[in-house]
Protein backbone atom coordinates (compact mmCIF):
# COMPACT_ATOMS: atom_id res chain seq x y z
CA UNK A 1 201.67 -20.81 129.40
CA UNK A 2 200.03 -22.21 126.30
CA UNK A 3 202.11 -20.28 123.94
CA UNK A 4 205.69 -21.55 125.58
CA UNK A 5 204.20 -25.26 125.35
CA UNK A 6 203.51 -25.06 121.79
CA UNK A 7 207.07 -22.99 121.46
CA UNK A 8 208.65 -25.68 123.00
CA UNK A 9 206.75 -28.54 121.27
CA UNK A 10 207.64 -26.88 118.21
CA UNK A 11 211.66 -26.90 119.24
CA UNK A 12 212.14 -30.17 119.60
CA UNK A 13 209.71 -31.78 117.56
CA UNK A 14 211.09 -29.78 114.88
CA UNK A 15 214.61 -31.47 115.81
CA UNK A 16 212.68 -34.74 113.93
CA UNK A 17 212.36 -32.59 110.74
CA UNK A 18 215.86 -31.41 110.59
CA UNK A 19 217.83 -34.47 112.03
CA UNK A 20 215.59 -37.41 109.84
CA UNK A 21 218.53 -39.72 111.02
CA UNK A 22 217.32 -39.74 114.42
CA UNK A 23 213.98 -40.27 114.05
CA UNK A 24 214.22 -44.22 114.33
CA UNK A 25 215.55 -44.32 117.39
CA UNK A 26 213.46 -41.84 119.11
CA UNK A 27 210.77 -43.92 117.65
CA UNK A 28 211.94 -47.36 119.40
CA UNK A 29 212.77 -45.25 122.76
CA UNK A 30 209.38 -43.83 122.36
CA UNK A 31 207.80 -47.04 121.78
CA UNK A 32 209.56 -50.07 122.14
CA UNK A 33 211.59 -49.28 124.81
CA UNK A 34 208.98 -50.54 127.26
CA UNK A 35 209.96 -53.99 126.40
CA UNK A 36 213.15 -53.16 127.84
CA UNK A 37 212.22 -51.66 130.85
CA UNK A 38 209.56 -54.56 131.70
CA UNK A 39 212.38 -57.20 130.93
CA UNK A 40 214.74 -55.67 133.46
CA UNK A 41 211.97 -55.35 136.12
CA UNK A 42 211.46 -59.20 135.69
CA UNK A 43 215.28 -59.50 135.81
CA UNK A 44 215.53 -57.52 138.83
CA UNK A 45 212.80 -59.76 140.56
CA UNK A 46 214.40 -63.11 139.65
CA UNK A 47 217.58 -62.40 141.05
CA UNK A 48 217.06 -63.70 144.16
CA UNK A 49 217.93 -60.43 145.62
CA UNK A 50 215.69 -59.27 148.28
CA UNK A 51 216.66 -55.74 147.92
CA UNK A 52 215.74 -56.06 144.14
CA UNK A 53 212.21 -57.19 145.00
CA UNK A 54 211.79 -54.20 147.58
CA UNK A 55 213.06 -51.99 144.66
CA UNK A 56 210.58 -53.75 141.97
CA UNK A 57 207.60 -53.35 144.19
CA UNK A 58 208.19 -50.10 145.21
CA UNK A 59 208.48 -49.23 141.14
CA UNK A 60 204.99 -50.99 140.56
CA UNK A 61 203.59 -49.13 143.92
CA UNK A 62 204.78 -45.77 142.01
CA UNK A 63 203.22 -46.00 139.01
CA UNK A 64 200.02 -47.09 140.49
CA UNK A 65 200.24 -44.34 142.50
CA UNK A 66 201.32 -42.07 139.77
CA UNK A 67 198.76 -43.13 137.33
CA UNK A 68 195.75 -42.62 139.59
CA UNK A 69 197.38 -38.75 140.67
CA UNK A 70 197.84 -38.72 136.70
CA UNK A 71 193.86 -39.62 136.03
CA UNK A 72 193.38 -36.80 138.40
CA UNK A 73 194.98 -34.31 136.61
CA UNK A 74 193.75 -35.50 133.47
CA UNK A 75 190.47 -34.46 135.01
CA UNK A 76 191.38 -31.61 136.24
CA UNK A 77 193.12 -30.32 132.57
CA UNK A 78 192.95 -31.88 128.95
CA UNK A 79 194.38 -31.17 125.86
CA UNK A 80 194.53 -33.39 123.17
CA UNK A 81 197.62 -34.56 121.29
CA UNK A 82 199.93 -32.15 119.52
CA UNK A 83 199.56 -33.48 116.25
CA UNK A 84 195.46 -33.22 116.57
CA UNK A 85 195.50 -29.51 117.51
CA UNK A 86 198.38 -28.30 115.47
CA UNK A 87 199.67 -27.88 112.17
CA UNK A 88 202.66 -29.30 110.64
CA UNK A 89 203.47 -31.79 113.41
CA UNK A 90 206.12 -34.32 112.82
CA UNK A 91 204.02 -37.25 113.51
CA UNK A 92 206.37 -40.40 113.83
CA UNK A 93 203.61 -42.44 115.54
CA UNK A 94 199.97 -43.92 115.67
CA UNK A 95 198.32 -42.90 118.66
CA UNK A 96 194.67 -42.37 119.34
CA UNK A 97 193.20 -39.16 120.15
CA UNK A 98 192.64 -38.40 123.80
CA UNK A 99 193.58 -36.40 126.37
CA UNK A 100 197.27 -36.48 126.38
CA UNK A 101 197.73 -34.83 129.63
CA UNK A 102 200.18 -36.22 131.50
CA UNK A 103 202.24 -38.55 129.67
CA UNK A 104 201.98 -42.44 130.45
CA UNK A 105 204.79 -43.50 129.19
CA UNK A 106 206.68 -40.58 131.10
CA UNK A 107 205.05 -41.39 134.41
CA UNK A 108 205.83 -45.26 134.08
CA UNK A 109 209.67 -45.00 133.01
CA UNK A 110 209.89 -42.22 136.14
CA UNK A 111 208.32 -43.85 138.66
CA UNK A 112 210.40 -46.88 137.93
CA UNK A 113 213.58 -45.68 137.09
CA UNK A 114 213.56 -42.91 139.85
CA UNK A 115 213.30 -46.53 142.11
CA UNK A 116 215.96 -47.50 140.67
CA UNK A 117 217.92 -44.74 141.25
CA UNK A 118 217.38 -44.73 144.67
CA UNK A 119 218.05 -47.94 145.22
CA UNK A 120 221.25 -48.39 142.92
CA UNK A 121 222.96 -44.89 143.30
CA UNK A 122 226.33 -45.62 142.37
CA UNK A 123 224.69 -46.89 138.71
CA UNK A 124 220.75 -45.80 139.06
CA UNK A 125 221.86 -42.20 137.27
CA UNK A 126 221.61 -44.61 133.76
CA UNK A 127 218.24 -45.49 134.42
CA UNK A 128 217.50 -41.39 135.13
CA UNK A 129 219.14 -40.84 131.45
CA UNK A 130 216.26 -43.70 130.02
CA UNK A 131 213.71 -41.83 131.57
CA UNK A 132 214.70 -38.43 130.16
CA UNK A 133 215.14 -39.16 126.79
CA UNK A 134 211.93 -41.41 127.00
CA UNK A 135 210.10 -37.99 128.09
CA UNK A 136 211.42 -36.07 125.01
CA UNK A 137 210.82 -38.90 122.52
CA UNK A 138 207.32 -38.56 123.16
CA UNK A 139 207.57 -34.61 121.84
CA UNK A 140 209.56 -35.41 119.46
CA UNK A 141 207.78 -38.48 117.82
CA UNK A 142 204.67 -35.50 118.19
CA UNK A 143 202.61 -37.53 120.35
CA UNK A 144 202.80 -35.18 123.45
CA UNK A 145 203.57 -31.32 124.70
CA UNK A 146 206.51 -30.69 127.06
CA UNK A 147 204.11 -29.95 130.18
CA UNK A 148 202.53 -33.18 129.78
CA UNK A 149 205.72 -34.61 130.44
CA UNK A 150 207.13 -32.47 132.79
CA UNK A 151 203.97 -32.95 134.82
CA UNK A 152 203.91 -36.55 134.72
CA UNK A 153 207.74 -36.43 135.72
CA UNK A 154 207.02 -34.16 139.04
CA UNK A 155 204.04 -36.74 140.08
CA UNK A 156 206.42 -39.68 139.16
CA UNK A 157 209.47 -39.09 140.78
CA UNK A 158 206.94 -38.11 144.03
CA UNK A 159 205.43 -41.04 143.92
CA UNK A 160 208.85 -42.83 143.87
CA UNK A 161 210.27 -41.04 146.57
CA UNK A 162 207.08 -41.88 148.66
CA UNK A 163 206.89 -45.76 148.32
CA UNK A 164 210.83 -45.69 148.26
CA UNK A 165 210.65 -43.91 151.96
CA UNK A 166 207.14 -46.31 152.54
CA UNK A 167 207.78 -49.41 151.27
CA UNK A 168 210.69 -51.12 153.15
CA UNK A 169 209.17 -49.90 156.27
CA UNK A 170 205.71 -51.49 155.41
CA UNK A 171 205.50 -55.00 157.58
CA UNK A 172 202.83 -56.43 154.77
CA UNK A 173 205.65 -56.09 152.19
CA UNK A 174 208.33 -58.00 154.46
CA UNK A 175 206.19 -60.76 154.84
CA UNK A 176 204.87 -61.11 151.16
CA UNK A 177 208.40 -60.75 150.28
CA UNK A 178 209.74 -63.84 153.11
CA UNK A 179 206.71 -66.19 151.78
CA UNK A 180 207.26 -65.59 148.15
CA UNK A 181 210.95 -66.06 148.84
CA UNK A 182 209.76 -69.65 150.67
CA UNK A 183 208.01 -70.44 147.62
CA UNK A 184 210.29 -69.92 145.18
CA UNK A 185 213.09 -72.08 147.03
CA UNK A 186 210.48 -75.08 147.09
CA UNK A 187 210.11 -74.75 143.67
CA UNK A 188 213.50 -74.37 143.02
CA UNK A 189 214.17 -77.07 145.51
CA UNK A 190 211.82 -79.62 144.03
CA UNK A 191 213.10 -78.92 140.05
CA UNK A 192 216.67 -79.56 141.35
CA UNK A 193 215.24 -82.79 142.57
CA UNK A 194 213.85 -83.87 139.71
């Protein structure tokens, strides 16, 4: 299993090497587009929209969900970074040496954009295509292997599928929702009136 990880690091981090061209924007999807992603989760919440703030909170209920499975398995394997064990790596960003197993940044755009999806199906496949090539910029910017992203995809998109089935269901949520909502119009209310 080692051996195919490395072969398949080595595949498309290699792609880095022979497609230079590329390499900036698999560097700003592998970093920077986080901004994005937080941005449109604020959007999303603000849009007075109650089915948008089911559909943010079950996102932020999946990756805390996902990120404690992910600590797990972190304990349960580690591996440090590609570009610490092998040779030759095509090393695009900083990152500091730990266990790399699973992928963060994976797990976070999955668990939220798998929410999305199944909550906006007609359009959600977009955020799907984000979270993909979010999971193979981090091999090919040489800060991960493939199984640490195809691991934290499987606990991600679980995760979203579980507070997606849990959360509109949950009575807590409906009612943090309704007085939330109540606050906001006062607010609204009073800066109207001002």
């Amino acid at each position: 299993m080692t051996e195919l990880n490395y072969a398949l690091f080595r595949m498309i981090n290699d792609l880095g090497k022979q497609y230079t061209y590329l390499n900036p924007a698999f560097v700003f999807i592998a970093e920077y587009l986080i901004y994005a992603l937080a941005l449109s989760v604020a959007i999303y919440w603000f849009t007075n929209n109650r089915t948008h703030k089911m559909m943010v909170i079950s996102g932020i209920l999946a990756f805390i969900l996902a990120e404690a499975l992910g600590k797990v398995a972190g304990m349960l394997h580690y591996n440090e970074q590609p570009f610490v064990v092998l040779s030759d790596v095509n090393q695009l960003i900083d990152k500091a040496v730990n266990n790399s197993f699973p992928s963060d940044h994976t797990m976070l755009f999955f668990s939220f954009c798998t929410v999305f999806w199944l909550y906006k199906r007609s359009w959600g496949w977009i955020w799907m295509v984000i979270a993909i090539l979010v999971g193979i910029s981090r091999i090919w910017v040489g800060v991960h292997y493939p199984a640490d992203v195809a691991v934290g995809i499987f606990i991600s998109i679980f995760t979203a599928v579980a507070t997606y089935w849990m959360v509109p269901k949950s009575r807590l949520i409906q009612q943090f929702i309704a007085m939330y909502e109540k606050v906001e119009q006062k607010v609204i209310h009073a800066r109207s009136s001002n």
